[in-house]
Protein backbone atom coordinates (compact mmCIF):
# COMPACT_ATOMS: atom_id res chain seq x y z
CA UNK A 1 10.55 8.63 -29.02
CA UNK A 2 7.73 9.51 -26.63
CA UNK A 3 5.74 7.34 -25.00
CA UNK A 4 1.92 7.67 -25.52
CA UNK A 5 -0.08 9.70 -22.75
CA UNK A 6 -2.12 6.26 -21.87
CA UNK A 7 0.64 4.42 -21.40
CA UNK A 8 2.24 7.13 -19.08
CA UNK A 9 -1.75 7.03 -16.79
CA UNK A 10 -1.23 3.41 -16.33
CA UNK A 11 1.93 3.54 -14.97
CA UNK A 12 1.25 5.90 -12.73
CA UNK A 13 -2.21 4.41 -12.08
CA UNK A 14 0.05 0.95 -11.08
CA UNK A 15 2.49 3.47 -9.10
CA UNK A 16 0.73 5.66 -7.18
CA UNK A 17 -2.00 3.05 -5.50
CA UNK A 18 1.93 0.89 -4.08
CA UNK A 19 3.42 4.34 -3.03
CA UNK A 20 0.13 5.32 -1.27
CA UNK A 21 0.60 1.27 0.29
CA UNK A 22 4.10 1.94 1.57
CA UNK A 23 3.47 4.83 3.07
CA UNK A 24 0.21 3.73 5.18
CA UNK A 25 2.18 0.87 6.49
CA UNK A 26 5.41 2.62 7.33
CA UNK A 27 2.99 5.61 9.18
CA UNK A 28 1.55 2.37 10.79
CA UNK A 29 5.33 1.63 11.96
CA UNK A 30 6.64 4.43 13.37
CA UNK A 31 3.50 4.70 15.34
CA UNK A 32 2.84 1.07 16.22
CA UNK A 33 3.35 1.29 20.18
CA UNK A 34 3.46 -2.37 20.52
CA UNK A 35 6.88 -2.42 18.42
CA UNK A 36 9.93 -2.22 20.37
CA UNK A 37 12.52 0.55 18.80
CA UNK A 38 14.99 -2.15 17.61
CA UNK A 39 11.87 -3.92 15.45
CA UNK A 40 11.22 -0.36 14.34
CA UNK A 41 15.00 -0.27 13.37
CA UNK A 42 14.55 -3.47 11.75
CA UNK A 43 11.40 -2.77 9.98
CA UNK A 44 12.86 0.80 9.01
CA UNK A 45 15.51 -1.05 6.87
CA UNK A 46 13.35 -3.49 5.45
CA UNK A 47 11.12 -0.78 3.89
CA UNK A 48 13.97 1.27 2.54
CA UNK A 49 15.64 -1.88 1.19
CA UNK A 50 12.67 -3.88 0.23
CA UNK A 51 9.78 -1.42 -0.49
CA UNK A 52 6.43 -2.65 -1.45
CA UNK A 53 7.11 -6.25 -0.52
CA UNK A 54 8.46 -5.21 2.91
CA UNK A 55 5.67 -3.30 3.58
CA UNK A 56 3.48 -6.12 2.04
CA UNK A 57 4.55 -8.35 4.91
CA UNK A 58 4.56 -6.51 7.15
CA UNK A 59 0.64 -5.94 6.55
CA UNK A 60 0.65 -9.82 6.64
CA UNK A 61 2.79 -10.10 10.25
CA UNK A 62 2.49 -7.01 12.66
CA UNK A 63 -1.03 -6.12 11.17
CA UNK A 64 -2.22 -9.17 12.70
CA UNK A 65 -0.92 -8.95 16.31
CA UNK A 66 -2.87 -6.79 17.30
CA UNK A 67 -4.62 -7.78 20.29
CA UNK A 68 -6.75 -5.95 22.54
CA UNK A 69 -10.14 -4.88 21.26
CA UNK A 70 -9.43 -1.01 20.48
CA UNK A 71 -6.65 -2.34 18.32
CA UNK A 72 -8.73 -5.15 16.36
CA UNK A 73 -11.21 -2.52 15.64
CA UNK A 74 -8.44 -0.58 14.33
CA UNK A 75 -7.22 -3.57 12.51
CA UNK A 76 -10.49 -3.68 10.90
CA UNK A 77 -10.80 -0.58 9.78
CA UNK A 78 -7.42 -0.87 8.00
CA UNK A 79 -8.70 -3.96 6.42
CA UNK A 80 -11.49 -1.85 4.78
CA UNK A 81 -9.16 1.18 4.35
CA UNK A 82 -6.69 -1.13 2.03
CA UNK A 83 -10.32 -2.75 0.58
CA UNK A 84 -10.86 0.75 -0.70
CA UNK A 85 -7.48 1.17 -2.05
CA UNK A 86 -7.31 -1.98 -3.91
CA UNK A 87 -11.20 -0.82 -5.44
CA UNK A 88 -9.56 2.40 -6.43
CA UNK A 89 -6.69 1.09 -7.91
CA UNK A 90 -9.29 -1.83 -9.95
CA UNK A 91 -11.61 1.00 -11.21
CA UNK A 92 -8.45 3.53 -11.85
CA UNK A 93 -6.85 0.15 -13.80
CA UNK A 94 -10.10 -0.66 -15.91
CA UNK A 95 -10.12 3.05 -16.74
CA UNK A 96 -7.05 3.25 -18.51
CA UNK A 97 -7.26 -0.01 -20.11
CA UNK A 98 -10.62 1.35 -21.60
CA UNK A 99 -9.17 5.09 -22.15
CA UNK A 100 -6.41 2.95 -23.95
CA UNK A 101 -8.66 0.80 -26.54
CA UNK A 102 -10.50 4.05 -27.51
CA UNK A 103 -7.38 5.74 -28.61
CA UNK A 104 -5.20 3.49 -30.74
């Protein structure tokens, strides 16, 4: 049996925005410069093992190191980078739940 269309959009709509997630933060890996290569190794395996959450903390641990002023305005701009992301993803969400109720 095939699954209806909307139902397919919100999965993807819940998919995509985490995919788009992981990636940004294991770009933000490989080129952190402040990371020695065996955290990189560590890290590396973490996001390959342990996806979303993995890169989840490391948003929540290595994000927030930063320490000289070029990189806290980078941190910042990150912060309102993933701001954006999580708005897309709400108004992407609410848009399928309301393309949902007006098809039964």
């Amino acid at each position: 049996m095939a699954q209806p269309a909307s139902s397919v959009i919100i999965s993807l709509m819940i998919i995509l925005p985490l995919v788009a997630f992981w990636l940004w933060m294991f770009q933000d890996m490989t080129n952190n410069a402040n990371l020695p290569s065996e955290s990189k190794s560590n890290w590396t395996l973490a996001f390959l093992f342990g996806n979303v959450f993995a890169a989840a903390f490391y948003y929540a641990t290595e994000i927030e190191r930063v320490e000289n002023v070029r990189d806290a305005a980078k941190r910042q701009k990150m912060r309102r980078d993933l701001s954006f992301l999580a708005l897309g993803t709400l108004i992407f969400l609410s848009l399928a739940i309301i393309i949902n109720f007006m098809h039964p």
